[in-house]
C-alpha atoms as a PDB file:
ATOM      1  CA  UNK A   1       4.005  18.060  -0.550  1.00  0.00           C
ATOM      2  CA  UNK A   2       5.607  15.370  -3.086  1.00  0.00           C
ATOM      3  CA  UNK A   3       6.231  11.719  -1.908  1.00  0.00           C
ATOM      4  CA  UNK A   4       8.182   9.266  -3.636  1.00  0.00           C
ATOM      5  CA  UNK A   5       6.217   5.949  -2.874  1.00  0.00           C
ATOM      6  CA  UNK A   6       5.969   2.323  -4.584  1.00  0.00           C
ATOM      7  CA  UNK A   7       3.240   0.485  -5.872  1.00  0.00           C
ATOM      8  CA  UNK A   8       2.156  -0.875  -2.837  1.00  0.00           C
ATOM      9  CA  UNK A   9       2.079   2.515  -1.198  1.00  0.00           C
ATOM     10  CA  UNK A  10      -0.036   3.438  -3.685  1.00  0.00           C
ATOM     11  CA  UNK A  11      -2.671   0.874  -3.556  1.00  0.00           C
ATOM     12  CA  UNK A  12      -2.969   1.264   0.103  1.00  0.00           C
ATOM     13  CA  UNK A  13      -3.587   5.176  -0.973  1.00  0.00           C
ATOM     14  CA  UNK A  14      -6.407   3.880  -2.848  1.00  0.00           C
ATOM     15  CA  UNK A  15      -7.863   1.806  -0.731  1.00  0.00           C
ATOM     16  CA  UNK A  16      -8.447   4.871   1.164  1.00  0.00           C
ATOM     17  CA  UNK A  17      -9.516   6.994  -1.697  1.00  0.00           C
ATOM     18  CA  UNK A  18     -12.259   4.398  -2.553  1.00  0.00           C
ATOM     19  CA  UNK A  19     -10.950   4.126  -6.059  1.00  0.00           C
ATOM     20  CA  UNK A  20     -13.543   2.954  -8.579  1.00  0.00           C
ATOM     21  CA  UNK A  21     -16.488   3.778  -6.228  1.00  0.00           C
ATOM     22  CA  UNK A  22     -15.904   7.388  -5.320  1.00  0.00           C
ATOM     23  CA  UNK A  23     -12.693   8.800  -6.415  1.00  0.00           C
ATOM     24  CA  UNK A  24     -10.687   7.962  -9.647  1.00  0.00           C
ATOM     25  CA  UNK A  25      -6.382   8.244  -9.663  1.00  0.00           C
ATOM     26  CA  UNK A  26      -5.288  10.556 -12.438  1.00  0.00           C
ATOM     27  CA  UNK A  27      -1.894  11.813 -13.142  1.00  0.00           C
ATOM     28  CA  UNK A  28      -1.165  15.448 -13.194  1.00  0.00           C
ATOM     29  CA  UNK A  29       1.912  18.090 -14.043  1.00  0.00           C
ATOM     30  CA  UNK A  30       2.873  19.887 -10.419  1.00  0.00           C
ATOM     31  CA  UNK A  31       5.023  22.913 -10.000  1.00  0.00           C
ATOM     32  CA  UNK A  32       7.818  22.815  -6.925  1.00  0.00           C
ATOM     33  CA  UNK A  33      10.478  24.841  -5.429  1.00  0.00           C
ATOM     34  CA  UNK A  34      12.526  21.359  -7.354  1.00  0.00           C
ATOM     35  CA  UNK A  35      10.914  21.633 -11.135  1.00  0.00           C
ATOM     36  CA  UNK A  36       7.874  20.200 -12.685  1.00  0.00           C
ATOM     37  CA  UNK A  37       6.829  16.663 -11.611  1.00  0.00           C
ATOM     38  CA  UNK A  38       4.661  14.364 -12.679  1.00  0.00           C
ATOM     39  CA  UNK A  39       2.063  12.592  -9.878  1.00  0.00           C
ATOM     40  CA  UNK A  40      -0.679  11.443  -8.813  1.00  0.00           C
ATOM     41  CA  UNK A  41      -3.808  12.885  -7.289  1.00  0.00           C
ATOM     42  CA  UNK A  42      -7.467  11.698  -6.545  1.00  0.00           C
ATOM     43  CA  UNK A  43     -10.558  13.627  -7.954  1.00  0.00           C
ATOM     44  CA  UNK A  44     -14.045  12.565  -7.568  1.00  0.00           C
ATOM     45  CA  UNK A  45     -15.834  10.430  -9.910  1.00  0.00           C
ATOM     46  CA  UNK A  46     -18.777  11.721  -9.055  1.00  0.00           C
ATOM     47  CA  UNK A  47     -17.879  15.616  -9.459  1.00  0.00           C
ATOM     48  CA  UNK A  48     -22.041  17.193  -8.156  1.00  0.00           C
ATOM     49  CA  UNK A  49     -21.567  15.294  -5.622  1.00  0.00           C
ATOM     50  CA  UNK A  50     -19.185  16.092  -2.465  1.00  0.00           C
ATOM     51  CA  UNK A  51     -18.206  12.815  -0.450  1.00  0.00           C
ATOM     52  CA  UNK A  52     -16.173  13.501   2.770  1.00  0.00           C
ATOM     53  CA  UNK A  53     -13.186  11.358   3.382  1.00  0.00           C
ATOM     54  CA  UNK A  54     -13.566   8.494   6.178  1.00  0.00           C
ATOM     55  CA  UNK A  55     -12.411   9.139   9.611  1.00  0.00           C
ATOM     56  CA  UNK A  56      -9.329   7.027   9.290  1.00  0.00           C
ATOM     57  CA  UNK A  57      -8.313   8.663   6.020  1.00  0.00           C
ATOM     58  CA  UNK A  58      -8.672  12.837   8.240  1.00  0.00           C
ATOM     59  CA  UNK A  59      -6.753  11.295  10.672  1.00  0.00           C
ATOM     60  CA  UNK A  60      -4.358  10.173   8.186  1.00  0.00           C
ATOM     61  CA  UNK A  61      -4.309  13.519   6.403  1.00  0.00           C
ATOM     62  CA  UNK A  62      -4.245  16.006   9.842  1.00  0.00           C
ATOM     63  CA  UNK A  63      -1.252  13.869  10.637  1.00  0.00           C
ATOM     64  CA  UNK A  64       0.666  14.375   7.855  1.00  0.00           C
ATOM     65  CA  UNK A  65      -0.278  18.013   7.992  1.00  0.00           C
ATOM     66  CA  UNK A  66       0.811  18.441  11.539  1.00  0.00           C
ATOM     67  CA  UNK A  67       4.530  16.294  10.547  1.00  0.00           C
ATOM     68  CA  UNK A  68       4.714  18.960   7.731  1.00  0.00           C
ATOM     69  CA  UNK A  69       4.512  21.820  10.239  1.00  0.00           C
ATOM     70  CA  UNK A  70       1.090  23.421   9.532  1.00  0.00           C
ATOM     71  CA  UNK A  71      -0.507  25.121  12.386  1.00  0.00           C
ATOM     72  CA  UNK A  72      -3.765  24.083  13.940  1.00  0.00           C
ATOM     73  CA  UNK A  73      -5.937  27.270  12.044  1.00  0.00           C
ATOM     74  CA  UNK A  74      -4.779  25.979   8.673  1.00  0.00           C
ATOM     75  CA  UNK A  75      -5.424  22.076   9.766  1.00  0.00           C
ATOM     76  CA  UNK A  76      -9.029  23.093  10.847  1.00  0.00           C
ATOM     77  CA  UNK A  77      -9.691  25.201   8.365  1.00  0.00           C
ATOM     78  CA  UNK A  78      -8.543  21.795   6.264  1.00  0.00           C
ATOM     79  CA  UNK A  79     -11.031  19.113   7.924  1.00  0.00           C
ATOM     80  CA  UNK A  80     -13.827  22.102   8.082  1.00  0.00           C
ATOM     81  CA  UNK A  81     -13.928  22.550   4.215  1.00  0.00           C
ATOM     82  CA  UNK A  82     -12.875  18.102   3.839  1.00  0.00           C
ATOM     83  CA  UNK A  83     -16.315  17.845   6.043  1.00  0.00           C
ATOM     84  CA  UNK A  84     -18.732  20.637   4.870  1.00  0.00           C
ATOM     85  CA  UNK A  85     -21.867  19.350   3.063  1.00  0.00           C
END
């Protein structure tokens, strides 16, 4: 999914990312059913090394995922590969 947000928005988003520290903001070309877009996604900085997201930030995401209308297999299958070590 694409959101339209403000800056704001987007410094709360990485806040939660843990920009500088563990993930870096890069902008990237995405196909949709509306055209190409450009936005912006969060990779790790550190890319050996897998770093789980917080609590608050699953929560934030299995939310989303449910408002979106994914079913529960696809949402656990989601926070099983987010948590994996």
């Amino acid at each position: 999914a694409l959101y339209v947000i403000d800056e704001q928005q987007l410094s709360i988003i990485d806040k939660y990312e843990g920009l500088a520290n563990i993930r870096m903001r890069i902008k990237v070309l995405v196909k949709s059913d509306f055209g190409e877009h450009y936005a912006y996604t969060h990779v790790s900085s550190r890319p050996r090394e897998h770093v789980p997201p917080t609590k608050q930030y699953l929560a934030l995401l299995t939310k989303g995922l449910k408002q979106l209308g994914y079913g529960d297999k696809i949402i656990m299958n989601v926070i099983n590969e987010a948590t994996k070590r």
